[in-house]
C-alpha atoms as a PDB file:
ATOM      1  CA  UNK A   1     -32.497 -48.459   2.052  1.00  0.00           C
ATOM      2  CA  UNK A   2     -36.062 -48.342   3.679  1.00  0.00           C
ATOM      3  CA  UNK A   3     -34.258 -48.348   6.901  1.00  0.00           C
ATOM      4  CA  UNK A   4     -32.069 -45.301   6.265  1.00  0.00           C
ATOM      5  CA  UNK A   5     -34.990 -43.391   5.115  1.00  0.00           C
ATOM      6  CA  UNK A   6     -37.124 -44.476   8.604  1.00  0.00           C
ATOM      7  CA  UNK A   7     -34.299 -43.328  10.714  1.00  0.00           C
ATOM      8  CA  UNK A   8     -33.950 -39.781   9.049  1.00  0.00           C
ATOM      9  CA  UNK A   9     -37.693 -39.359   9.060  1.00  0.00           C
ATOM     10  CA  UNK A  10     -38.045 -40.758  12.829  1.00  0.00           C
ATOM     11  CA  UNK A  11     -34.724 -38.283  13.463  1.00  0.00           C
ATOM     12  CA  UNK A  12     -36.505 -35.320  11.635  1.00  0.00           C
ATOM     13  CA  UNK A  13     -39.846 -35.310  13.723  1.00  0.00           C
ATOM     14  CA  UNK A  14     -37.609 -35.453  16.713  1.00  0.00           C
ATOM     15  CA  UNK A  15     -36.242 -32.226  15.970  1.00  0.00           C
ATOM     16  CA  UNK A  16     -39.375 -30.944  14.929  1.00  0.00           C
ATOM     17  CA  UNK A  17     -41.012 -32.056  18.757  1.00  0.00           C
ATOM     18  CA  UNK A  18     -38.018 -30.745  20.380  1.00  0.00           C
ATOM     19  CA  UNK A  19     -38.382 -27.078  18.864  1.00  0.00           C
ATOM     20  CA  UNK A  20     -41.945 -27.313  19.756  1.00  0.00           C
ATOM     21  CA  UNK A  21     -41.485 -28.136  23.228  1.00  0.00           C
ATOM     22  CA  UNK A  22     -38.558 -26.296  23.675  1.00  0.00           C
ATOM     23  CA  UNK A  23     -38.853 -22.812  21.573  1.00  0.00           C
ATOM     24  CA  UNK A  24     -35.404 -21.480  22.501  1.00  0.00           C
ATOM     25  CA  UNK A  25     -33.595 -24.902  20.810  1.00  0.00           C
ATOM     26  CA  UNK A  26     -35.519 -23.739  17.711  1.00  0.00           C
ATOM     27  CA  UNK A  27     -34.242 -20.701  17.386  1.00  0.00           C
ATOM     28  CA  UNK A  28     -30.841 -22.240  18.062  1.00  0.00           C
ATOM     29  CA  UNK A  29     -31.262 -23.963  14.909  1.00  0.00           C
ATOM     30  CA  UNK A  30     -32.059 -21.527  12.808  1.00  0.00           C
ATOM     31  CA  UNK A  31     -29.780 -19.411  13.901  1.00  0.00           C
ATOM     32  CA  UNK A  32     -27.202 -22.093  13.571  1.00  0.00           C
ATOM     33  CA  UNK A  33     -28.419 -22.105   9.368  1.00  0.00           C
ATOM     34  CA  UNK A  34     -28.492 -18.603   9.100  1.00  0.00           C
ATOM     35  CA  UNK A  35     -24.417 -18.252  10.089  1.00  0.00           C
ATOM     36  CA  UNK A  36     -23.787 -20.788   8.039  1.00  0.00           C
ATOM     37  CA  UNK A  37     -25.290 -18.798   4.977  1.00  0.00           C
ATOM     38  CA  UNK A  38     -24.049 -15.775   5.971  1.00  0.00           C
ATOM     39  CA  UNK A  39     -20.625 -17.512   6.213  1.00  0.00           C
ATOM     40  CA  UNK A  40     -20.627 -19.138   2.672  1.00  0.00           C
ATOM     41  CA  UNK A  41     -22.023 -15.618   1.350  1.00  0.00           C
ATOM     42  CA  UNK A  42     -18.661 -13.756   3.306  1.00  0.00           C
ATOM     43  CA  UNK A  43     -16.360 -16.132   2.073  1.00  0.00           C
ATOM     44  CA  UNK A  44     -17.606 -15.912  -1.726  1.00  0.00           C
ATOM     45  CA  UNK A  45     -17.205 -11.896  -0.825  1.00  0.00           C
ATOM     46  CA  UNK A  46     -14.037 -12.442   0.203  1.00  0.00           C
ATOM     47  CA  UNK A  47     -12.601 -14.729  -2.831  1.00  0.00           C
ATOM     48  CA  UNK A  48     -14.174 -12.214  -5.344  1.00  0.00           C
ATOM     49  CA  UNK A  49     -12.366  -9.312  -3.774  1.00  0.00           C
ATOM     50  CA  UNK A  50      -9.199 -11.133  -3.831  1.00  0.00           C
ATOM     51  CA  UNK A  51     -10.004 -11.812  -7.568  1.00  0.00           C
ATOM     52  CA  UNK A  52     -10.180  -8.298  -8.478  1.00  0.00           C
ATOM     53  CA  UNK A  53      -6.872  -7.066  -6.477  1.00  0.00           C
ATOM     54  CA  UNK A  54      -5.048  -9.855  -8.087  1.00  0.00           C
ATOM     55  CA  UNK A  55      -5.991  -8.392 -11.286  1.00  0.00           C
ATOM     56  CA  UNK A  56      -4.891  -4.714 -10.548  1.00  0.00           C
ATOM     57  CA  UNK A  57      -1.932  -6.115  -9.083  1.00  0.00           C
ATOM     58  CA  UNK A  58      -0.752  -8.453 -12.114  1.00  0.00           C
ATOM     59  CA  UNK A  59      -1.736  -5.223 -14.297  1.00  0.00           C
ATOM     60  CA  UNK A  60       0.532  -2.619 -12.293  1.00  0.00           C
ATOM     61  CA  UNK A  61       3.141  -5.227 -13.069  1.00  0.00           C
ATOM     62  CA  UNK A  62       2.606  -5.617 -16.230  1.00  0.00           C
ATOM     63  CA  UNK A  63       3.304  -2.154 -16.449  1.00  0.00           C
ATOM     64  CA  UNK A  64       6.217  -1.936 -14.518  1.00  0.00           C
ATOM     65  CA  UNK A  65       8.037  -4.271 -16.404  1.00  0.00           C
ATOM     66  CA  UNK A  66       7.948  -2.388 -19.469  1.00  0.00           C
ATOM     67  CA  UNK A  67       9.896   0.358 -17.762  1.00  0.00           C
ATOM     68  CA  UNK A  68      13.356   0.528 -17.797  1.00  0.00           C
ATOM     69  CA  UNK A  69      15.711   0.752 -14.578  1.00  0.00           C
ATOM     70  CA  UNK A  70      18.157   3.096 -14.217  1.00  0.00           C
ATOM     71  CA  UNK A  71      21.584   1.746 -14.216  1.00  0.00           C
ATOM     72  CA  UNK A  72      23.549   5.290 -13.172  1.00  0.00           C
ATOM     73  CA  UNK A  73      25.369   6.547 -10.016  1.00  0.00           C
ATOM     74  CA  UNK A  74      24.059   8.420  -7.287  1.00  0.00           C
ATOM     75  CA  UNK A  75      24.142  10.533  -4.541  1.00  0.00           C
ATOM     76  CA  UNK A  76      22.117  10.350  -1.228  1.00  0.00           C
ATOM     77  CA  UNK A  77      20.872  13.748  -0.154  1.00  0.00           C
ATOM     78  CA  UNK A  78      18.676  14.942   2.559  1.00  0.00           C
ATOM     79  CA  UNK A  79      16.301  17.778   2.257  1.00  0.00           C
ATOM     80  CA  UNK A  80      16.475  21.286   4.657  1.00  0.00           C
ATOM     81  CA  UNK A  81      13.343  21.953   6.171  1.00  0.00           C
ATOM     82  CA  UNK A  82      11.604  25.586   5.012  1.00  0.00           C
ATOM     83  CA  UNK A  83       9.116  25.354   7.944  1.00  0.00           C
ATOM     84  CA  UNK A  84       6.449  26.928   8.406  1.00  0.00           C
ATOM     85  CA  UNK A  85       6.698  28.318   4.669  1.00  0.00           C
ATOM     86  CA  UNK A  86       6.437  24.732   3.045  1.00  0.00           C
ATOM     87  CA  UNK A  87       7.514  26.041  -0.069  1.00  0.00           C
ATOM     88  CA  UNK A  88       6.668  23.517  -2.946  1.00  0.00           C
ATOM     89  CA  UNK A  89       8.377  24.853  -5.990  1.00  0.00           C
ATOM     90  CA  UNK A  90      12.005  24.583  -4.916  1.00  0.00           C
ATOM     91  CA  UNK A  91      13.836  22.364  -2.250  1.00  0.00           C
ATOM     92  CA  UNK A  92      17.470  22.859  -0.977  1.00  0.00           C
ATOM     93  CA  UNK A  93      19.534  19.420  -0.176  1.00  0.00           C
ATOM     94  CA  UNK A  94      22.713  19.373   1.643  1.00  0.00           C
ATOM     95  CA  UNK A  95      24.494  17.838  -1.439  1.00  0.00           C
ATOM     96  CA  UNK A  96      26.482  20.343  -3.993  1.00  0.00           C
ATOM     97  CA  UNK A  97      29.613  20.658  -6.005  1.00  0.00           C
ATOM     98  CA  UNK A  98      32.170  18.826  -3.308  1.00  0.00           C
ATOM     99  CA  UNK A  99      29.661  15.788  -3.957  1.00  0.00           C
ATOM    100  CA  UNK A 100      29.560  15.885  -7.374  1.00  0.00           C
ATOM    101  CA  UNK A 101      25.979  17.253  -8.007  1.00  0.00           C
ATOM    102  CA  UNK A 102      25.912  18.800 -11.741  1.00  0.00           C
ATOM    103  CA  UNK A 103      23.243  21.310 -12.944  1.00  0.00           C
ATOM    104  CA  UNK A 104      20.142  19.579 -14.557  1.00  0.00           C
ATOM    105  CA  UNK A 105      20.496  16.492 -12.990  1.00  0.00           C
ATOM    106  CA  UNK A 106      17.701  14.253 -11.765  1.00  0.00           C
ATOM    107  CA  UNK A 107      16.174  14.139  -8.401  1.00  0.00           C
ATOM    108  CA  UNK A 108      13.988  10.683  -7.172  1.00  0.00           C
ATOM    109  CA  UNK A 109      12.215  10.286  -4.036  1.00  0.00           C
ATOM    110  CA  UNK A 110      12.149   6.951  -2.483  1.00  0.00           C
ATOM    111  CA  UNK A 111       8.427   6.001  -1.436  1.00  0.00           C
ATOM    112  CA  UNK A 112      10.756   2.705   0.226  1.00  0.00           C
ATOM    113  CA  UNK A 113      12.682   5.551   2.728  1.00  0.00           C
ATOM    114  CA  UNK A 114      14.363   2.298   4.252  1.00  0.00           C
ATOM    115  CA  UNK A 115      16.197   1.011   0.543  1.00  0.00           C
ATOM    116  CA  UNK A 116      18.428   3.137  -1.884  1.00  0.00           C
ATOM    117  CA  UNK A 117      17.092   1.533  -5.232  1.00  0.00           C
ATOM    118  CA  UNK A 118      15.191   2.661  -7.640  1.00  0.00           C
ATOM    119  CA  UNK A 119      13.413  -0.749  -8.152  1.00  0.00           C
ATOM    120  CA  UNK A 120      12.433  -0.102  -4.130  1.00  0.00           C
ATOM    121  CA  UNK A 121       9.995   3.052  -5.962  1.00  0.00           C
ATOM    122  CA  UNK A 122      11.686   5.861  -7.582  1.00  0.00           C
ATOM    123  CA  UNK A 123       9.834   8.622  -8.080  1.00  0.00           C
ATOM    124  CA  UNK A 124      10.964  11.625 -10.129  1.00  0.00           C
ATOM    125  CA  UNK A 125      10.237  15.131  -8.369  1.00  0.00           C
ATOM    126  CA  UNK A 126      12.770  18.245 -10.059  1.00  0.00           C
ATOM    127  CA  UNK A 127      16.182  18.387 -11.264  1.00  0.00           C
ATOM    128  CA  UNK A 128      19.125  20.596 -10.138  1.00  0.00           C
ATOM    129  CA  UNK A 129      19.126  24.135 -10.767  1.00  0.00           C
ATOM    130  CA  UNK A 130      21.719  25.535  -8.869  1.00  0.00           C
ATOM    131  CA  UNK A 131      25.042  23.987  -6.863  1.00  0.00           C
ATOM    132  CA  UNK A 132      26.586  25.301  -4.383  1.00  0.00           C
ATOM    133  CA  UNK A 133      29.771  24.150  -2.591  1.00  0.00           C
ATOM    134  CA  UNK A 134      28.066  21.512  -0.420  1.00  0.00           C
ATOM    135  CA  UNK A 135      24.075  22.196  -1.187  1.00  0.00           C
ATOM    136  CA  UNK A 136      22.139  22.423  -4.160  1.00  0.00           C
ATOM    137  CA  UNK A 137      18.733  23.791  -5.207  1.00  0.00           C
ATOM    138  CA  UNK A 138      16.252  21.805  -6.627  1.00  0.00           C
ATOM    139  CA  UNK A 139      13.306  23.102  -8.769  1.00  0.00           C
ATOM    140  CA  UNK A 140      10.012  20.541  -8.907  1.00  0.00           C
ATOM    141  CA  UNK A 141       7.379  19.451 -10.506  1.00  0.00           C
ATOM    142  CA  UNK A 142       5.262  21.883  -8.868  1.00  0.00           C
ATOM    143  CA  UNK A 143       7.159  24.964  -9.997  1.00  0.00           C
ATOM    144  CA  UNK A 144       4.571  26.535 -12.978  1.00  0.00           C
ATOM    145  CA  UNK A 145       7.106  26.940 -15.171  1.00  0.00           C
ATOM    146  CA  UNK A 146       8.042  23.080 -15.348  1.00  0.00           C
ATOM    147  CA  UNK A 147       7.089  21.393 -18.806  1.00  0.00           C
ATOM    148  CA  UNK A 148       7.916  18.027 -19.569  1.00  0.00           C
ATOM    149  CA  UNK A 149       6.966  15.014 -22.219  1.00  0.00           C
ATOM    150  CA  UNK A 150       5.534  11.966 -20.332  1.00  0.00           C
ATOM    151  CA  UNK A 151       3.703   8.611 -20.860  1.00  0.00           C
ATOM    152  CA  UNK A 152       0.515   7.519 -19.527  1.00  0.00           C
ATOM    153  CA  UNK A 153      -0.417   3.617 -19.101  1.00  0.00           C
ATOM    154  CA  UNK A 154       0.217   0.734 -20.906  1.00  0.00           C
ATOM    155  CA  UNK A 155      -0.307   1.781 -23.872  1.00  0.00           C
ATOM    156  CA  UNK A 156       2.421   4.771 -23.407  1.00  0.00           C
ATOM    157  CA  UNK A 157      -0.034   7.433 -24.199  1.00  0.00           C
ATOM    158  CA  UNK A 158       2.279  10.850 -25.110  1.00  0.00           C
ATOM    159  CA  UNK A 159       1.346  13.745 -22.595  1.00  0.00           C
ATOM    160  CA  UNK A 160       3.383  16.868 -21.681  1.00  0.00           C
ATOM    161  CA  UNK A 161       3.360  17.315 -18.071  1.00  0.00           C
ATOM    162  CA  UNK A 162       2.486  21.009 -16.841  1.00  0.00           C
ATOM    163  CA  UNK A 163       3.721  21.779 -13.426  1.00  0.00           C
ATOM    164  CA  UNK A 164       1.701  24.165 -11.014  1.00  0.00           C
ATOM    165  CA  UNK A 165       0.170  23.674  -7.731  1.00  0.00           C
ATOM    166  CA  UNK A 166      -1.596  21.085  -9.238  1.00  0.00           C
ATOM    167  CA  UNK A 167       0.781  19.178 -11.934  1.00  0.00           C
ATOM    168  CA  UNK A 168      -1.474  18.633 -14.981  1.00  0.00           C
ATOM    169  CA  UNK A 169      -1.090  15.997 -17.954  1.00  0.00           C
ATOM    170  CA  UNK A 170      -1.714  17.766 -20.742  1.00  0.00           C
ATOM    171  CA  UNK A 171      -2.324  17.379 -24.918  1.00  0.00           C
ATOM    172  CA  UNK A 172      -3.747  14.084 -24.285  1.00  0.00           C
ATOM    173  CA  UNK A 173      -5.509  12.745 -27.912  1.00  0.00           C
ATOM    174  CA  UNK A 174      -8.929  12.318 -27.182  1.00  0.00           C
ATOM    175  CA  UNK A 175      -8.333   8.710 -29.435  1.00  0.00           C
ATOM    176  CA  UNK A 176      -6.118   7.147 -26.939  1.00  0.00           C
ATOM    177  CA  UNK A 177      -7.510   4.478 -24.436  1.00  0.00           C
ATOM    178  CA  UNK A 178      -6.596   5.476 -20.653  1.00  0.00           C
ATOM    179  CA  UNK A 179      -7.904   3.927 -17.584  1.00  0.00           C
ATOM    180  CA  UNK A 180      -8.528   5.661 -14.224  1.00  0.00           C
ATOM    181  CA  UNK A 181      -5.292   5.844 -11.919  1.00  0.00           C
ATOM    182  CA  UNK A 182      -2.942   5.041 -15.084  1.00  0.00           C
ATOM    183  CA  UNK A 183       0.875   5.307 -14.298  1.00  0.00           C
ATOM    184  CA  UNK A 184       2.654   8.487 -15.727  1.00  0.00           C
ATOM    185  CA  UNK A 185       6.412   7.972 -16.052  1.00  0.00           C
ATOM    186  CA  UNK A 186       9.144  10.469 -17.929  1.00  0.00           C
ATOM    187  CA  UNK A 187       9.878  10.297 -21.559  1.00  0.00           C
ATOM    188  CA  UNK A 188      11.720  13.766 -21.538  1.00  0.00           C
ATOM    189  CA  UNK A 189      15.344  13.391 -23.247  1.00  0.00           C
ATOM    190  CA  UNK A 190      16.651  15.635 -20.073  1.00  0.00           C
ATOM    191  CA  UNK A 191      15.740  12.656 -17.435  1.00  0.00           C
ATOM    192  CA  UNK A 192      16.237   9.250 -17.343  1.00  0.00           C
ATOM    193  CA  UNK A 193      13.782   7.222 -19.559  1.00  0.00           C
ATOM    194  CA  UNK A 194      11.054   5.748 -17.641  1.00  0.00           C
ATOM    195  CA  UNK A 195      11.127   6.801 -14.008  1.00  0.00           C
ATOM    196  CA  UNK A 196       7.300   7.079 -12.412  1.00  0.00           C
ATOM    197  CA  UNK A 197       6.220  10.541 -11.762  1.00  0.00           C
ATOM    198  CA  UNK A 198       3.250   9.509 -10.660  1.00  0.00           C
ATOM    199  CA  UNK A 199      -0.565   8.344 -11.733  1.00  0.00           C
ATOM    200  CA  UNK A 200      -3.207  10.370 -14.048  1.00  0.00           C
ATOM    201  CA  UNK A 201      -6.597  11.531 -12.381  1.00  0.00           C
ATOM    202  CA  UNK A 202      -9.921  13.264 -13.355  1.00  0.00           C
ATOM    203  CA  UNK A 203      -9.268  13.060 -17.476  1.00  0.00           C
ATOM    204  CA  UNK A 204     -11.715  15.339 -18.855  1.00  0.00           C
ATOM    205  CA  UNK A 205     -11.883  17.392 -21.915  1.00  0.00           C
ATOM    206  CA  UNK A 206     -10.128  20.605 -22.554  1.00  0.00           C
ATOM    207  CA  UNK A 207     -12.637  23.553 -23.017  1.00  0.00           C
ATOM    208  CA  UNK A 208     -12.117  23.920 -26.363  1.00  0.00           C
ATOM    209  CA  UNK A 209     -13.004  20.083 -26.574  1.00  0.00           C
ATOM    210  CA  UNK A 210      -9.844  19.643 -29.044  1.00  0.00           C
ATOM    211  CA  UNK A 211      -7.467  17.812 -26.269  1.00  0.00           C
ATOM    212  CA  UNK A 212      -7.523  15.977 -23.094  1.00  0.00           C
ATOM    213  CA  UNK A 213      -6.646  16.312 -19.811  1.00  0.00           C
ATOM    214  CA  UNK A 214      -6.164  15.312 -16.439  1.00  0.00           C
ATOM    215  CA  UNK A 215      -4.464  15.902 -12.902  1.00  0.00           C
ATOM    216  CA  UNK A 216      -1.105  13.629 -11.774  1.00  0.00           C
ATOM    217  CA  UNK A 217      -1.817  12.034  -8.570  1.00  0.00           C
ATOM    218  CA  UNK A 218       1.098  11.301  -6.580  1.00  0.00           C
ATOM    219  CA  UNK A 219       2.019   9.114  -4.134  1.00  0.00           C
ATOM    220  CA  UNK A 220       3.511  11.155  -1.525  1.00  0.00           C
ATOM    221  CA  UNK A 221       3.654  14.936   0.351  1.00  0.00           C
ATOM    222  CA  UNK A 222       6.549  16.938  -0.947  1.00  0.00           C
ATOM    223  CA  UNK A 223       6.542  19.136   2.580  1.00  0.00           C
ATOM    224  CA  UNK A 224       7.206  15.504   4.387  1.00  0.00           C
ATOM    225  CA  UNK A 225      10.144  14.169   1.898  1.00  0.00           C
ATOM    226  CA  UNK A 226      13.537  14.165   3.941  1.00  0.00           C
ATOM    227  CA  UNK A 227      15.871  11.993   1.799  1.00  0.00           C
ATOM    228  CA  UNK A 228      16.051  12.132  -2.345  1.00  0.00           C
ATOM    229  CA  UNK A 229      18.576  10.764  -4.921  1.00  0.00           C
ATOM    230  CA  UNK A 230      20.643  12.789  -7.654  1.00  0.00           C
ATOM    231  CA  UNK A 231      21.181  11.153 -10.501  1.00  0.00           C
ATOM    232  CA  UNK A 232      23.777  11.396 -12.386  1.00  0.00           C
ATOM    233  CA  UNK A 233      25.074   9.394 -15.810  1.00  0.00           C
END
Protein backbone atom coordinates (compact mmCIF):
# COMPACT_ATOMS: atom_id res chain seq x y z
CA UNK A 1 0.00 0.00 0.00
CA UNK A 2 2.85 2.48 1.05
CA UNK A 3 4.37 1.63 -2.21
CA UNK A 4 1.40 2.55 -4.41
CA UNK A 5 1.04 5.76 -2.66
CA UNK A 6 5.15 6.58 -3.22
CA UNK A 7 4.81 5.87 -6.85
CA UNK A 8 1.73 8.24 -7.45
CA UNK A 9 3.33 10.93 -5.34
CA UNK A 10 6.94 10.41 -7.05
CA UNK A 11 4.65 10.28 -10.55
CA UNK A 12 2.74 13.53 -9.49
CA UNK A 13 5.87 15.83 -8.85
CA UNK A 14 7.08 14.58 -12.15
CA UNK A 15 4.34 16.14 -13.86
CA UNK A 16 4.46 19.01 -11.78
CA UNK A 17 8.60 19.52 -12.87
CA UNK A 18 7.74 18.80 -16.34
CA UNK A 19 5.05 21.72 -16.65
CA UNK A 20 7.52 23.86 -14.96
CA UNK A 21 10.26 23.25 -17.22
CA UNK A 22 8.31 22.87 -20.09
CA UNK A 23 5.24 25.55 -19.97
CA UNK A 24 3.65 24.49 -23.27
CA UNK A 25 3.16 20.56 -21.80
CA UNK A 26 1.24 22.39 -19.04
CA UNK A 27 -1.06 23.90 -20.89
CA UNK A 28 -1.45 20.63 -22.78
CA UNK A 29 -2.76 19.28 -19.68
CA UNK A 30 -5.09 21.48 -18.82
CA UNK A 31 -6.37 21.77 -21.84
CA UNK A 32 -6.57 18.05 -22.07
CA UNK A 33 -9.09 18.43 -18.51
CA UNK A 34 -10.92 21.15 -19.76
CA UNK A 35 -12.30 18.95 -23.07
CA UNK A 36 -12.91 16.41 -21.01
CA UNK A 37 -15.40 18.62 -18.88
CA UNK A 38 -16.70 20.26 -21.58
CA UNK A 39 -17.33 16.78 -23.11
CA UNK A 40 -19.17 15.21 -20.06
CA UNK A 41 -21.15 18.69 -19.80
CA UNK A 42 -22.20 18.18 -23.96
CA UNK A 43 -23.08 14.79 -23.54
CA UNK A 44 -25.40 15.40 -20.33
CA UNK A 45 -26.83 18.33 -22.87
CA UNK A 46 -27.33 16.00 -25.27
CA UNK A 47 -29.17 13.06 -23.16
CA UNK A 48 -31.47 15.77 -21.57
CA UNK A 49 -32.55 17.01 -24.96
CA UNK A 50 -33.24 13.61 -26.09
CA UNK A 51 -35.29 13.25 -22.81
CA UNK A 52 -37.55 15.99 -23.58
CA UNK A 53 -38.24 15.04 -27.46
CA UNK A 54 -38.97 11.59 -26.33
CA UNK A 55 -41.58 13.03 -24.23
CA UNK A 56 -43.31 15.24 -26.95
CA UNK A 57 -42.98 12.43 -29.15
CA UNK A 58 -44.67 9.61 -26.86
CA UNK A 59 -47.35 12.52 -26.16
CA UNK A 60 -48.19 13.29 -29.99
CA UNK A 61 -48.77 9.56 -29.97
CA UNK A 62 -50.66 9.31 -27.36
CA UNK A 63 -52.80 11.53 -29.10
CA UNK A 64 -52.87 10.03 -32.27
CA UNK A 65 -54.02 6.92 -31.14
CA UNK A 66 -57.14 8.15 -29.83
CA UNK A 67 -58.12 9.20 -33.33
CA UNK A 68 -59.88 7.15 -35.49
CA UNK A 69 -58.73 6.13 -39.18
CA UNK A 70 -60.75 6.43 -41.91
CA UNK A 71 -61.74 3.23 -43.44
CA UNK A 72 -63.60 4.82 -46.84
CA UNK A 73 -62.74 4.93 -50.59
CA UNK A 74 -60.99 7.44 -52.40
CA UNK A 75 -60.00 9.27 -55.18
CA UNK A 76 -56.50 10.70 -56.08
CA UNK A 77 -56.73 14.20 -57.47
CA UNK A 78 -54.25 16.75 -58.44
CA UNK A 79 -54.69 20.41 -57.98
CA UNK A 80 -54.67 23.22 -61.17
CA UNK A 81 -52.37 25.84 -60.54
CA UNK A 82 -54.12 29.64 -60.24
CA UNK A 83 -50.66 31.29 -60.57
CA UNK A 84 -49.79 34.23 -59.91
CA UNK A 85 -53.33 34.81 -58.15
CA UNK A 86 -52.70 32.06 -55.39
CA UNK A 87 -56.14 32.11 -54.53
CA UNK A 88 -56.66 30.43 -51.02
CA UNK A 89 -60.36 30.11 -50.60
CA UNK A 90 -61.17 27.72 -53.42
CA UNK A 91 -59.02 25.09 -55.39
CA UNK A 92 -60.05 23.30 -58.68
CA UNK A 93 -58.81 19.42 -59.03
CA UNK A 94 -58.96 17.55 -62.17
CA UNK A 95 -61.36 14.96 -60.55
CA UNK A 96 -65.39 15.41 -61.12
CA UNK A 97 -68.52 13.51 -61.83
CA UNK A 98 -66.88 10.72 -64.42
CA UNK A 99 -64.71 9.90 -61.17
CA UNK A 100 -67.23 9.73 -58.87
CA UNK A 101 -66.64 12.99 -56.83
CA UNK A 102 -70.10 13.88 -54.94
CA UNK A 103 -70.91 17.39 -53.56
CA UNK A 104 -69.79 17.87 -49.85
CA UNK A 105 -67.34 15.40 -49.82
CA UNK A 106 -64.03 15.54 -47.98
CA UNK A 107 -60.76 16.72 -49.24
CA UNK A 108 -57.17 15.54 -47.27
CA UNK A 109 -53.82 16.63 -48.11
CA UNK A 110 -51.05 14.24 -47.70
CA UNK A 111 -48.05 15.95 -45.72
CA UNK A 112 -46.36 12.09 -46.86
CA UNK A 113 -46.79 13.29 -50.92
CA UNK A 114 -44.92 9.86 -51.59
CA UNK A 115 -47.92 7.38 -49.69
CA UNK A 116 -51.79 7.40 -50.34
CA UNK A 117 -52.86 6.70 -46.60
CA UNK A 118 -54.27 8.55 -44.31
CA UNK A 119 -52.17 6.99 -41.44
CA UNK A 120 -49.05 8.47 -43.80
CA UNK A 121 -50.73 12.27 -42.41
CA UNK A 122 -54.08 13.23 -43.55
CA UNK A 123 -54.87 16.48 -43.25
CA UNK A 124 -58.35 17.91 -43.83
CA UNK A 125 -58.38 21.23 -46.04
CA UNK A 126 -62.32 21.88 -47.78
CA UNK A 127 -64.90 19.74 -49.13
CA UNK A 128 -66.53 19.69 -52.61
CA UNK A 129 -68.68 22.36 -53.69
CA UNK A 130 -69.18 21.98 -57.13
CA UNK A 131 -68.55 18.87 -59.86
CA UNK A 132 -68.08 19.14 -63.02
CA UNK A 133 -67.73 16.41 -65.68
CA UNK A 134 -64.06 15.64 -64.97
CA UNK A 135 -63.05 18.61 -62.30
CA UNK A 136 -64.43 19.74 -59.23
CA UNK A 137 -64.22 22.84 -57.02
CA UNK A 138 -63.14 22.75 -53.71
CA UNK A 139 -63.93 25.41 -51.02
CA UNK A 140 -61.24 25.49 -47.83
CA UNK A 141 -60.65 26.17 -44.69
CA UNK A 142 -59.58 29.52 -45.51
CA UNK A 143 -62.79 30.61 -47.22
CA UNK A 144 -64.50 33.18 -44.30
CA UNK A 145 -67.52 31.70 -44.56
CA UNK A 146 -66.26 28.11 -43.39
CA UNK A 147 -67.56 27.10 -39.78
CA UNK A 148 -66.92 23.91 -38.36
CA UNK A 149 -66.99 21.95 -34.73
CA UNK A 150 -63.46 20.67 -33.83
CA UNK A 151 -61.38 19.18 -30.94
CA UNK A 152 -58.35 20.47 -29.42
CA UNK A 153 -55.73 18.08 -27.49
CA UNK A 154 -55.99 15.30 -25.45
CA UNK A 155 -58.43 16.17 -23.59
CA UNK A 156 -60.82 16.80 -26.83
CA UNK A 157 -61.49 20.33 -25.92
CA UNK A 158 -64.90 21.43 -28.17
CA UNK A 159 -63.97 24.47 -30.51
CA UNK A 160 -65.76 25.68 -33.68
CA UNK A 161 -63.29 26.37 -36.27
CA UNK A 162 -63.73 29.88 -38.11
CA UNK A 163 -62.16 30.00 -41.48
CA UNK A 164 -60.55 33.33 -42.86
CA UNK A 165 -57.16 34.22 -43.91
CA UNK A 166 -56.20 33.19 -40.73
CA UNK A 167 -58.42 29.98 -39.58
CA UNK A 168 -59.33 30.71 -35.93
CA UNK A 169 -60.46 28.16 -33.06
CA UNK A 170 -63.06 29.67 -31.57
CA UNK A 171 -65.67 29.38 -28.24
CA UNK A 172 -62.95 27.79 -26.40
CA UNK A 173 -64.15 27.54 -22.33
CA UNK A 174 -61.77 29.43 -20.54
CA UNK A 175 -62.00 26.07 -17.88
CA UNK A 176 -60.48 23.69 -20.25
CA UNK A 177 -56.69 22.73 -19.94
CA UNK A 178 -54.81 23.27 -23.45
CA UNK A 179 -51.18 23.17 -24.05
CA UNK A 180 -49.23 25.21 -26.64
CA UNK A 181 -49.16 23.52 -30.24
CA UNK A 182 -52.24 21.13 -29.23
CA UNK A 183 -53.61 19.01 -32.20
CA UNK A 184 -57.02 20.21 -33.68
CA UNK A 185 -58.82 17.42 -35.55
CA UNK A 186 -62.70 17.46 -37.02
CA UNK A 187 -65.64 16.53 -34.97
CA UNK A 188 -68.16 18.05 -37.58
CA UNK A 189 -70.97 15.33 -38.50
CA UNK A 190 -70.32 16.52 -42.37
CA UNK A 191 -66.52 15.04 -42.31
CA UNK A 192 -65.07 12.10 -41.24
CA UNK A 193 -64.57 11.88 -37.40
CA UNK A 194 -61.15 12.64 -36.39
CA UNK A 195 -59.00 13.73 -39.31
CA UNK A 196 -56.13 16.50 -38.15
CA UNK A 197 -56.78 19.91 -39.38
CA UNK A 198 -54.05 21.08 -37.86
CA UNK A 199 -52.47 22.49 -34.32
CA UNK A 200 -53.88 25.51 -32.00
CA UNK A 201 -51.58 28.69 -31.53
CA UNK A 202 -51.54 32.03 -29.57
CA UNK A 203 -54.80 31.09 -27.13
CA UNK A 204 -55.73 34.26 -25.68
CA UNK A 205 -58.89 35.68 -24.39
CA UNK A 206 -61.73 37.00 -26.40
CA UNK A 207 -62.27 40.81 -25.79
CA UNK A 208 -65.17 40.46 -24.03
CA UNK A 209 -63.07 38.04 -21.73
CA UNK A 210 -66.20 35.49 -21.83
CA UNK A 211 -64.41 32.83 -24.37
CA UNK A 212 -61.17 31.74 -25.68
CA UNK A 213 -59.32 31.74 -28.55
CA UNK A 214 -56.59 30.97 -30.68
CA UNK A 215 -55.07 30.67 -34.33
CA UNK A 216 -54.76 26.90 -36.19
CA UNK A 217 -51.29 26.41 -37.22
CA UNK A 218 -50.87 24.19 -40.03
CA UNK A 219 -48.46 22.14 -41.30
CA UNK A 220 -48.22 23.01 -44.82
CA UNK A 221 -48.70 26.01 -47.76
CA UNK A 222 -51.99 25.61 -49.51
CA UNK A 223 -50.43 27.63 -52.79
CA UNK A 224 -47.69 24.57 -52.87
CA UNK A 225 -50.29 21.47 -52.44
CA UNK A 226 -50.40 19.51 -55.89
CA UNK A 227 -52.07 16.17 -54.97
CA UNK A 228 -55.28 15.79 -52.37
CA UNK A 229 -57.74 12.92 -51.62
CA UNK A 230 -61.70 12.93 -51.91
CA UNK A 231 -63.29 11.07 -49.65
CA UNK A 232 -66.03 9.46 -50.08
CA UNK A 233 -68.23 6.79 -47.74
Amino acid sequence: MRRRRWFFGILILLILVLIILNPALGRKVRNFFQDSQGDETNFQSLILENQVLKTELDLIRGVKEQLPKWQGNYILAEVYSRYPFNLRDEILVNAGEVQGVKVGESVVFLLNASGTSLKEGGVLIGRIKEVLKNSSLVTTIFDPTWRSEVRIGKEGVASLLQGGSTPTLTLIDKETLISSGDLVYNSDSRYPYGLTIGKENNLRLTKDQLWREADLELPYDLNKVKLVLVLSE
